[in-house]
Protein backbone atom coordinates (compact mmCIF):
# COMPACT_ATOMS: atom_id res chain seq x y z
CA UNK A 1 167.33 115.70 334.11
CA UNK A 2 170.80 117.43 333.84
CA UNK A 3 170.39 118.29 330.34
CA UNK A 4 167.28 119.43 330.59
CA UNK A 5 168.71 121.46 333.74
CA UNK A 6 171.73 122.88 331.88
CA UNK A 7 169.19 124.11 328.97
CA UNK A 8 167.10 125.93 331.45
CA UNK A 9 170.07 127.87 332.79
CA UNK A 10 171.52 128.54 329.50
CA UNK A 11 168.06 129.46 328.12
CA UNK A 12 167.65 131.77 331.62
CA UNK A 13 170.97 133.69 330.54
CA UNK A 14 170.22 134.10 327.56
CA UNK A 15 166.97 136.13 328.02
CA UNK A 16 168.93 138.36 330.59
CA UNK A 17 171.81 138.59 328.27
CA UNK A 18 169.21 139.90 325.63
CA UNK A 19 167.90 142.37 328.31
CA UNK A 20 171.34 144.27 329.36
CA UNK A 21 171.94 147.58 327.27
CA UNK A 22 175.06 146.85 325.14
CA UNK A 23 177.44 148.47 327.30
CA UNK A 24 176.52 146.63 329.93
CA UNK A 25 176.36 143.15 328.66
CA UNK A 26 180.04 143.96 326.42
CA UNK A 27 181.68 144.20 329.98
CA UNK A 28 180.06 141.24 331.79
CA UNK A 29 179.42 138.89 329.68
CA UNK A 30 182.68 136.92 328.02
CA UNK A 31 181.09 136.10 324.41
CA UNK A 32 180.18 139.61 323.95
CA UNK A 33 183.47 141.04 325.25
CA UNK A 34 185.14 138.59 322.70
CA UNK A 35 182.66 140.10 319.78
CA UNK A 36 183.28 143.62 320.61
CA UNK A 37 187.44 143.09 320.88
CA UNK A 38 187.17 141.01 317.10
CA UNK A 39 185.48 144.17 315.63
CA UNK A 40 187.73 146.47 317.00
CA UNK A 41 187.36 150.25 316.35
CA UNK A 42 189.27 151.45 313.46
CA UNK A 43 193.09 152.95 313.70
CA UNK A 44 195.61 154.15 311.47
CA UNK A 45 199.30 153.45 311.36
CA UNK A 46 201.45 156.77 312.46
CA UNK A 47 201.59 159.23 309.77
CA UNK A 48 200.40 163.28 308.70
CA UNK A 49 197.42 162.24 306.42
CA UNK A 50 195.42 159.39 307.73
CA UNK A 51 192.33 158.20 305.16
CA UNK A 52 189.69 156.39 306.36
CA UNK A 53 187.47 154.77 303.37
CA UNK A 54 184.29 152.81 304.10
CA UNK A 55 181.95 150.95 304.07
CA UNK A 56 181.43 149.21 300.83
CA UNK A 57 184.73 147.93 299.74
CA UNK A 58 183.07 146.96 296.25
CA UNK A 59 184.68 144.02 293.99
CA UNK A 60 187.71 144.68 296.76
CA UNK A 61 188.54 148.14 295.62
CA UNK A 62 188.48 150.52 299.32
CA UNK A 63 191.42 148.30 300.47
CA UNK A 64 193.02 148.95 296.96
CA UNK A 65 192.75 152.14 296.89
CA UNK A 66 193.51 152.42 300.25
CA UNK A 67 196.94 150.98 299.77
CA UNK A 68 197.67 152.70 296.33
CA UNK A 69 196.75 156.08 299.18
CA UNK A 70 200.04 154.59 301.07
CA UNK A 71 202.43 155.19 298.16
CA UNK A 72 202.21 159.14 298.12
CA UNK A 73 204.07 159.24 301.49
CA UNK A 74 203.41 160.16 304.58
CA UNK A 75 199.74 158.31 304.16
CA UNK A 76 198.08 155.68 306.45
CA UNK A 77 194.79 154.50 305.24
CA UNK A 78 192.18 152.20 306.73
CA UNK A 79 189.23 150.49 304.53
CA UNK A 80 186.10 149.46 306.03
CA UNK A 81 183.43 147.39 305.22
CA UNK A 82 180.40 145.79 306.94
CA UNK A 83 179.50 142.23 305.27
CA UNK A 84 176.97 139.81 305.19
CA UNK A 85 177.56 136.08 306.88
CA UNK A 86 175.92 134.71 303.47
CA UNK A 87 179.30 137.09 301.75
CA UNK A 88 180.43 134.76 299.02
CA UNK A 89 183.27 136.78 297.67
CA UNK A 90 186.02 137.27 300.36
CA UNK A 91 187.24 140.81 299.51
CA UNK A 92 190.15 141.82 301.99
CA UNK A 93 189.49 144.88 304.41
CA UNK A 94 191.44 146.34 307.36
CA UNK A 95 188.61 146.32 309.25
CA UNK A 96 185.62 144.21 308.56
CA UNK A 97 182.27 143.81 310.64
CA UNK A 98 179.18 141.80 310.64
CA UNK A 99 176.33 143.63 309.32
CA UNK A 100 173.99 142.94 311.75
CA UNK A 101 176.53 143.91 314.99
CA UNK A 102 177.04 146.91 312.48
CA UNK A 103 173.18 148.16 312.89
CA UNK A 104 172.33 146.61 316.13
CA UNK A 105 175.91 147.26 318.77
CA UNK A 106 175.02 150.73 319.88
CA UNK A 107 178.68 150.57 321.85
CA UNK A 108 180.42 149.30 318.94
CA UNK A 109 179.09 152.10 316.57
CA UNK A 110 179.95 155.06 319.56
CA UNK A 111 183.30 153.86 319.60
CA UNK A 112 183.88 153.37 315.99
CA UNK A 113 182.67 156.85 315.70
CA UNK A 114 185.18 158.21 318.02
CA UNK A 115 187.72 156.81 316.62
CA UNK A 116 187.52 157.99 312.72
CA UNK A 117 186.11 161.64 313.61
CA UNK A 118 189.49 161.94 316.35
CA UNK A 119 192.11 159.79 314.70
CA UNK A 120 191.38 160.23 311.10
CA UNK A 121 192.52 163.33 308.85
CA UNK A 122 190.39 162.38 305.94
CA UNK A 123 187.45 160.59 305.41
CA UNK A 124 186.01 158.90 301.67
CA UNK A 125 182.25 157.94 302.11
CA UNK A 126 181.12 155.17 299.36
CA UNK A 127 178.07 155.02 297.79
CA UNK A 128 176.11 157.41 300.14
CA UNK A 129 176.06 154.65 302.71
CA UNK A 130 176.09 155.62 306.43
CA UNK A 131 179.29 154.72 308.46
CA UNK A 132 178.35 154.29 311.93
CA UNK A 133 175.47 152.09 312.14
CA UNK A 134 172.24 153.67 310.47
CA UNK A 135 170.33 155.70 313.14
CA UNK A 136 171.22 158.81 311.71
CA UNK A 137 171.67 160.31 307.83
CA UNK A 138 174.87 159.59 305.98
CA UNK A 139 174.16 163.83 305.51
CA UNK A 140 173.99 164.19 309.58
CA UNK A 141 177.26 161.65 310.01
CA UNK A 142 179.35 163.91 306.99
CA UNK A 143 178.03 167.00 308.79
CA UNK A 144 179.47 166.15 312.25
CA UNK A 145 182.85 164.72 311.02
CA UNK A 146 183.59 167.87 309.37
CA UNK A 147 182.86 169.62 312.48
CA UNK A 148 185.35 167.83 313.48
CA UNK A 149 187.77 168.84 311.43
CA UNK A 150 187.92 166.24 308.98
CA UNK A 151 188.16 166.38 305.63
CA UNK A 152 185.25 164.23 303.64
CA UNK A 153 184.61 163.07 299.96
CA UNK A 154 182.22 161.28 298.70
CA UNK A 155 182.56 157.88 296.35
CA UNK A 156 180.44 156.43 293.58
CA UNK A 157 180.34 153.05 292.37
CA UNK A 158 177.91 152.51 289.87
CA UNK A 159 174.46 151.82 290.03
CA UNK A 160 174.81 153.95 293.46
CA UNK A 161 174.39 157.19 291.28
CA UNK A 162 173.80 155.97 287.84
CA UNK A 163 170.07 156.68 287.20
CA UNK A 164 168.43 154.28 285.62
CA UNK A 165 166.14 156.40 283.49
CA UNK A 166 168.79 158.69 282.41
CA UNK A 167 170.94 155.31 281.36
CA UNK A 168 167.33 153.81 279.26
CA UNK A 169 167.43 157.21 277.35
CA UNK A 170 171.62 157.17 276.12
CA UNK A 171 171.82 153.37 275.73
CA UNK A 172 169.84 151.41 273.59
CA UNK A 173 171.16 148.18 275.48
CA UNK A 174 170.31 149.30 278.69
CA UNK A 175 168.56 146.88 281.21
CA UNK A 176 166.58 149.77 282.61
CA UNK A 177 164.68 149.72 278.68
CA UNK A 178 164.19 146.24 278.58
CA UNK A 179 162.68 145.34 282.43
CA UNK A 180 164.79 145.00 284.88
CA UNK A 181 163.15 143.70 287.88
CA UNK A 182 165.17 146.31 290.28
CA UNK A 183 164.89 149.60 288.02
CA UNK A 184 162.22 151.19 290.41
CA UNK A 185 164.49 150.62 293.49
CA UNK A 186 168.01 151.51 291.37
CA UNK A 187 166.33 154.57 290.30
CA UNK A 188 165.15 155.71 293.85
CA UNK A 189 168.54 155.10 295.06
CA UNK A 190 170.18 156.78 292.82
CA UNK A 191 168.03 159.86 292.56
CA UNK A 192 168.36 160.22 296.31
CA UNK A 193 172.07 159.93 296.22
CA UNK A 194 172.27 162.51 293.53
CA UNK A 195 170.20 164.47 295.93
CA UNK A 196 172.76 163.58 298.89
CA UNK A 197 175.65 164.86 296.64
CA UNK A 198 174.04 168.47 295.66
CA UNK A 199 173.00 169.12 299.75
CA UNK A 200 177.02 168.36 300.76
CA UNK A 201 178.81 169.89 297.99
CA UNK A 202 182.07 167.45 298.97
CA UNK A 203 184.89 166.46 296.41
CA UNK A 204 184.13 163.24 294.69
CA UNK A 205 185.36 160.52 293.26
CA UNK A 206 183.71 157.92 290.74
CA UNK A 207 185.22 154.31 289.91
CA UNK A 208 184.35 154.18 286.43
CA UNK A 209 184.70 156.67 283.58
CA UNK A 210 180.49 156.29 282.78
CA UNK A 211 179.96 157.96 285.65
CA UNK A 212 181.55 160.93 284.66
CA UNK A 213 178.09 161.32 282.73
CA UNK A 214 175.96 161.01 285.71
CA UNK A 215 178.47 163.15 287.73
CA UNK A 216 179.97 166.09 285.77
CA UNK A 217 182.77 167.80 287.59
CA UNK A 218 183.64 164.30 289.58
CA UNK A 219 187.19 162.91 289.87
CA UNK A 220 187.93 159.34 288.03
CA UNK A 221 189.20 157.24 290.63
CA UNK A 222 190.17 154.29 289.05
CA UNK A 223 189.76 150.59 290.11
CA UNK A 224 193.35 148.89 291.13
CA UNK A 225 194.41 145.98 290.02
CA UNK A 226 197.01 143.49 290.97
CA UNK A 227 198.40 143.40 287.66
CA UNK A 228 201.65 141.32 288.82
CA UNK A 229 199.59 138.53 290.80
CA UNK A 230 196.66 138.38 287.65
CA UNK A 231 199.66 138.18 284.96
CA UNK A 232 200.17 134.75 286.80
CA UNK A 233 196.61 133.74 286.18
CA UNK A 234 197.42 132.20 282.65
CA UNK A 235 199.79 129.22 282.11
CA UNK A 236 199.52 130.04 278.66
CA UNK A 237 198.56 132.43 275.72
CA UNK A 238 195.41 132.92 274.59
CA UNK A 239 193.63 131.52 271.36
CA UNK A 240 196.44 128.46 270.72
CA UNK A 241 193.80 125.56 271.40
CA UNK A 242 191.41 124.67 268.46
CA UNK A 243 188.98 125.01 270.43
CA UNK A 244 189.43 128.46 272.66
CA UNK A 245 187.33 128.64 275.89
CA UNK A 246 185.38 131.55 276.28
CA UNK A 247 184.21 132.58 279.83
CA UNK A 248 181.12 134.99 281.68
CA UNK A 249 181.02 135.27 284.86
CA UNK A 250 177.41 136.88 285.53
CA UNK A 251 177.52 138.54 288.87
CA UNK A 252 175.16 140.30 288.04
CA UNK A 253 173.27 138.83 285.21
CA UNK A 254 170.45 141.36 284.60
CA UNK A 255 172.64 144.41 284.55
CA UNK A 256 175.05 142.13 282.15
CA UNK A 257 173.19 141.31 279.32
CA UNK A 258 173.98 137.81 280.46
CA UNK A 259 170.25 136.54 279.54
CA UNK A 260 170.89 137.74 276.14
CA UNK A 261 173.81 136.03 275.08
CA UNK A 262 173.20 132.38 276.34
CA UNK A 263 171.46 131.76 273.47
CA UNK A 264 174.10 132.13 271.03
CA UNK A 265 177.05 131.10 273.42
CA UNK A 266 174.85 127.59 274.11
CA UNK A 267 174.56 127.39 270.13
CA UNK A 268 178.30 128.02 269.54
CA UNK A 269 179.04 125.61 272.04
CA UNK A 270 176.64 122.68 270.42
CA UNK A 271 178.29 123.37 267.48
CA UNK A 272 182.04 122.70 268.40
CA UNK A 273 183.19 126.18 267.65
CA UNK A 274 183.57 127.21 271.36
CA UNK A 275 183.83 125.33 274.67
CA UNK A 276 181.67 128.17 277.00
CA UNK A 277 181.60 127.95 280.66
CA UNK A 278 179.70 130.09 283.02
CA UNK A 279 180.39 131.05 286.68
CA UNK A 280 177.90 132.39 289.32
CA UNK A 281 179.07 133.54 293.09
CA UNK A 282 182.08 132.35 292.83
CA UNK A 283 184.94 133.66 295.61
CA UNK A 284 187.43 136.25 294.64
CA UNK A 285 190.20 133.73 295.54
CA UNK A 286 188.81 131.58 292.94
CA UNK A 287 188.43 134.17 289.87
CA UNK A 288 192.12 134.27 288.69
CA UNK A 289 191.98 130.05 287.88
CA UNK A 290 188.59 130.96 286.32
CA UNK A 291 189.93 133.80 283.80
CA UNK A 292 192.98 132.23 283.34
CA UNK A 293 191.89 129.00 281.87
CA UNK A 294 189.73 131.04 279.22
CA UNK A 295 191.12 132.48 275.86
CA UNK A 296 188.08 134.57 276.28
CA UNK A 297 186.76 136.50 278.61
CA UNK A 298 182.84 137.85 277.94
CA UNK A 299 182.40 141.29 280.25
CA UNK A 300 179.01 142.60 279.76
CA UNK A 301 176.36 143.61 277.14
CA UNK A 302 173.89 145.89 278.53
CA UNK A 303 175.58 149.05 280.67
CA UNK A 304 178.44 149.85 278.45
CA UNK A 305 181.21 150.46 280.67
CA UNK A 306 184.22 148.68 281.50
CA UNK A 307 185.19 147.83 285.52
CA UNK A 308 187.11 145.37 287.75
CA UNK A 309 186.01 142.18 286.03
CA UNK A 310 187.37 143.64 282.27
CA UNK A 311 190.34 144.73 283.95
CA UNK A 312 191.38 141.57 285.93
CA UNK A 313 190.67 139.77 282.68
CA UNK A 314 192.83 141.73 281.01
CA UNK A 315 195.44 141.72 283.71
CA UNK A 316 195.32 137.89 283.29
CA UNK A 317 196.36 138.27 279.25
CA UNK A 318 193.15 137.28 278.06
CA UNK A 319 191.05 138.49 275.06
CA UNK A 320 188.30 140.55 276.34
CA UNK A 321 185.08 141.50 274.57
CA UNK A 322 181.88 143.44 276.32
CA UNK A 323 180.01 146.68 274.84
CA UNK A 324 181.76 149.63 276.05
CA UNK A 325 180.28 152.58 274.90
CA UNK A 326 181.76 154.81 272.47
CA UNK A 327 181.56 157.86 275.03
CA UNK A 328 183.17 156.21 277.11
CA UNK A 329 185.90 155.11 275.31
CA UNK A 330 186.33 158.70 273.93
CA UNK A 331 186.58 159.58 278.08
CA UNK A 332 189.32 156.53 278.44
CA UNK A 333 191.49 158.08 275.40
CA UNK A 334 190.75 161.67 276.87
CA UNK A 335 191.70 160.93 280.09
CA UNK A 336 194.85 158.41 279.36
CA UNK A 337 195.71 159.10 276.15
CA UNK A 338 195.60 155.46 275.38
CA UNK A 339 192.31 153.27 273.62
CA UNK A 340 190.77 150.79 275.70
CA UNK A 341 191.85 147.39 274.48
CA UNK A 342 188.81 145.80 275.02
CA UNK A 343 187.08 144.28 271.41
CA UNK A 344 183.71 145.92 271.31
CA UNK A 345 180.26 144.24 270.46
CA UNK A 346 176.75 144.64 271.40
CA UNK A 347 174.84 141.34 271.96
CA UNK A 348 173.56 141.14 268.57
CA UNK A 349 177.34 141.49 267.91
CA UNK A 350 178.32 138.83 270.10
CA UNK A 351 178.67 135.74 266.99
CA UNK A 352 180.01 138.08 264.42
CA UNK A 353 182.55 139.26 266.40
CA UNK A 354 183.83 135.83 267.67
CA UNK A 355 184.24 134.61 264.68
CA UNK A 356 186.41 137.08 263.55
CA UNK A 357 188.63 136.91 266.36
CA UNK A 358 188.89 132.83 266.15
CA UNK A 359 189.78 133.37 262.43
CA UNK A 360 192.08 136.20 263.34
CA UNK A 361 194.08 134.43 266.51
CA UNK A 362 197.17 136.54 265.95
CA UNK A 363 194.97 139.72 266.20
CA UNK A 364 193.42 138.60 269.31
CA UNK A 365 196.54 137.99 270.92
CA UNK A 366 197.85 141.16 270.02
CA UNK A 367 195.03 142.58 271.55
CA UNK A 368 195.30 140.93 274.32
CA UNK A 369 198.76 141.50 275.03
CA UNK A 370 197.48 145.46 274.79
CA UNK A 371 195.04 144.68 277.54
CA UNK A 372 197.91 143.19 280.10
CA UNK A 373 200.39 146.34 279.34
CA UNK A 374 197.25 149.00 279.72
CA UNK A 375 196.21 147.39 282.86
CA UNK A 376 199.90 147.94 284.31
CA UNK A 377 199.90 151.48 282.86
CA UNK A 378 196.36 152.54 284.49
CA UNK A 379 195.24 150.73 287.03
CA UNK A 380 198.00 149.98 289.01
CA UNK A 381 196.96 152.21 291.54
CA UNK A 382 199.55 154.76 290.64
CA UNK A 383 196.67 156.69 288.65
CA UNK A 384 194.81 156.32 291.38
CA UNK A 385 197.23 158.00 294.19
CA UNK A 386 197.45 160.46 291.69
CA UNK A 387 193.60 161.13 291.82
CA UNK A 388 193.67 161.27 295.31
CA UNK A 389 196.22 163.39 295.91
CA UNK A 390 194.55 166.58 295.82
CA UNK A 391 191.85 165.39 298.18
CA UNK A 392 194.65 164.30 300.61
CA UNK A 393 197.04 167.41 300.11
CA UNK A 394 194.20 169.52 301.99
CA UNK A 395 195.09 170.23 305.44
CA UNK A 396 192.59 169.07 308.18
């Protein structure tokens, strides 16, 4: 009888909980004082320029870049991200949220907002996305921070802006040519993102040299990594074993090609040549053990670029070999005067190409040794302070 009591009462509050307006229930009701105080409302350390950059915090890189920000002086930068419960990865943020108390706290997202558009100098908005909560337009949330005051840029990722048709008709690898279940959504994403960008006429920033293609006249931004934390990912140098390991990690398998090298990877395997291993969702905190137990690290095969994951392996000291386009490596020389050290090859590449690097191991290590010291060189985050310098030199 008492339990049955107690769940009557507790089922009782619950439905009145569910009735109060937010700002009602967040001051009389513990639990959802305790939620709102854990999600906080974003603030910056004491300084001239304060960045605020949210909320996608891909593969890690808003926090990066928010802390390569910090080193021009006189910087304090937040990164913010909402994130799924089901969130595999673990990516560091300063401030994180719950997606749903993102979409759903109406108190949480008036706060937030009063925060960034009063306490914040500058603002970078990734992928298009809105920032408080998604009752208005990312265009109508830019709009009324710069009335404000503040100063606002916008951020591409990838397949944010990249349109997929456009992609199908440069690259004869591309997914979007061969049927990518998601092409139809990618390319309404993208061509209303492309749209967003023309009506706000901002600064902007992409991640990845491609997408200097699908954005002419935007800033390379480039992805940070820990280059002195990944060089400890390897106990040892690549291609020494008899058998080398060679890794993929498809996080993404349809935009990776990874479909259309399992074949030959599962062959070279059988045959003794190769010891392949394959890793799905697994945590950041987990990826550095992963690389760094390879000799070989397989990036991708369909988009031709080059991103975190090729860097990361690099900064680890392995051998790295993906399809990265030959425009784009003409931008990477262009814009660092430096080649990418990344062995190329296309999928139907993929067996030719290993076996000249396991009959070649001196080679491979000298290319990987290229990777580790352009790594240090580019994407330390020192580039990347430098690309955001102008954006953060203009006076709110």
């Amino acid at each position: 009888m008492t339990d049955r009591g107690g769940h009557t009462v507790r089922a009782l509050i619950r439905r009145i909980a569910a009735g109060l307006p937010d700002p009602v229930a967040e001051r009389v009701l513990p639990w959802k004082r305790a939620a709102f105080n854990t999600a906080g409302v974003a603030t910056p350390q004491v300084a001239r320029t304060r960045l605020f950059i949210g909320p996608v915090n891909s593969a890690g890189q808003g926090f990066a870049w928010a802390r390569a920000a910090e080193t021009l002086g006189d910087v304090a930068a937040t990164s913010f991200m909402y994130r799924d419960r089901r969130d595999v990865f673990g990516y560091p943020a300063d401030q994180v949220v719950d997606t749903v108390y993102f979409r759903t706290n109406s108190r949480w997202r008036a706060a937030q907002r009063r925060a960034v558009r009063r306490r914040y100098s500058h603002v970078i908005v990734e992928s298009g996305r809105q920032l408080f909560g998604v009752e208005e337009s990312t265009v109508d949330q830019v709009r009324e921070l710069r009335a404000y005051g503040v100063n606002v840029a916008l951020l591409w990722h990838g397949s944010d802006i990249r349109v997929p048709s456009r992609h199908a008709r440069r690259e004869p690898d591309s997914p979007f040519a061969r049927g990518f279940a998601d092409t139809s959504r990618l390319e309404e994403i993208a061509l209303r993102n492309q749209e967003l960008m023309r009506e706000l006429q901002l600064p902007t920033f992409v991640s990845t040299p491609d997408l200097l293609i699908d954005v002419p006249g935007a800033t390379w931004l480039p992805v940070v990594v820990d280059a002195d934390s990944w060089s400890t990912a390897g106990s040892a140098a690549p291609m020494q074993r008899p058998r080398p390991v060679v890794v993929h990690a498809p996080s993404n398998a349809g935009l990776k090609g990874s479909d259309r090298i399992t074949t030959v990877m599962r062959r070279l395997h059988d045959d003794g040549l190769v010891e392949y291993r394959e890793a799905r969702g697994i945590p950041a905190s987990e990826m550095k053990a992963f690389y760094g137990d390879a000799d070989i690290v397989l990036d991708q095969f369909s988009l031709g670029i080059y991103g975190v994951a090729a860097c990361e392996a690099m900064a680890a000291g392995r051998v790295v070999i993906s399809h990265v386009a030959a425009e784009v490596r003409d931008a990477v020389h262009r814009l660092t005067g430096d080649a990418l050290p990344v062995l190329q090859a296309r999928a139907d590449e993929l067996e030719a190409v290993l076996r000249r690097v396991l009959s070649e191991p001196a080679a491979a290590r000298a290319a990987a040794d290229a990777g580790r010291s352009f790594v240090r060189q580019h994407h330390n985050g020192a580039r990347s302070a430098e690309a955001l310098r102008p954006f953060l030199s203009a006076a709110s």
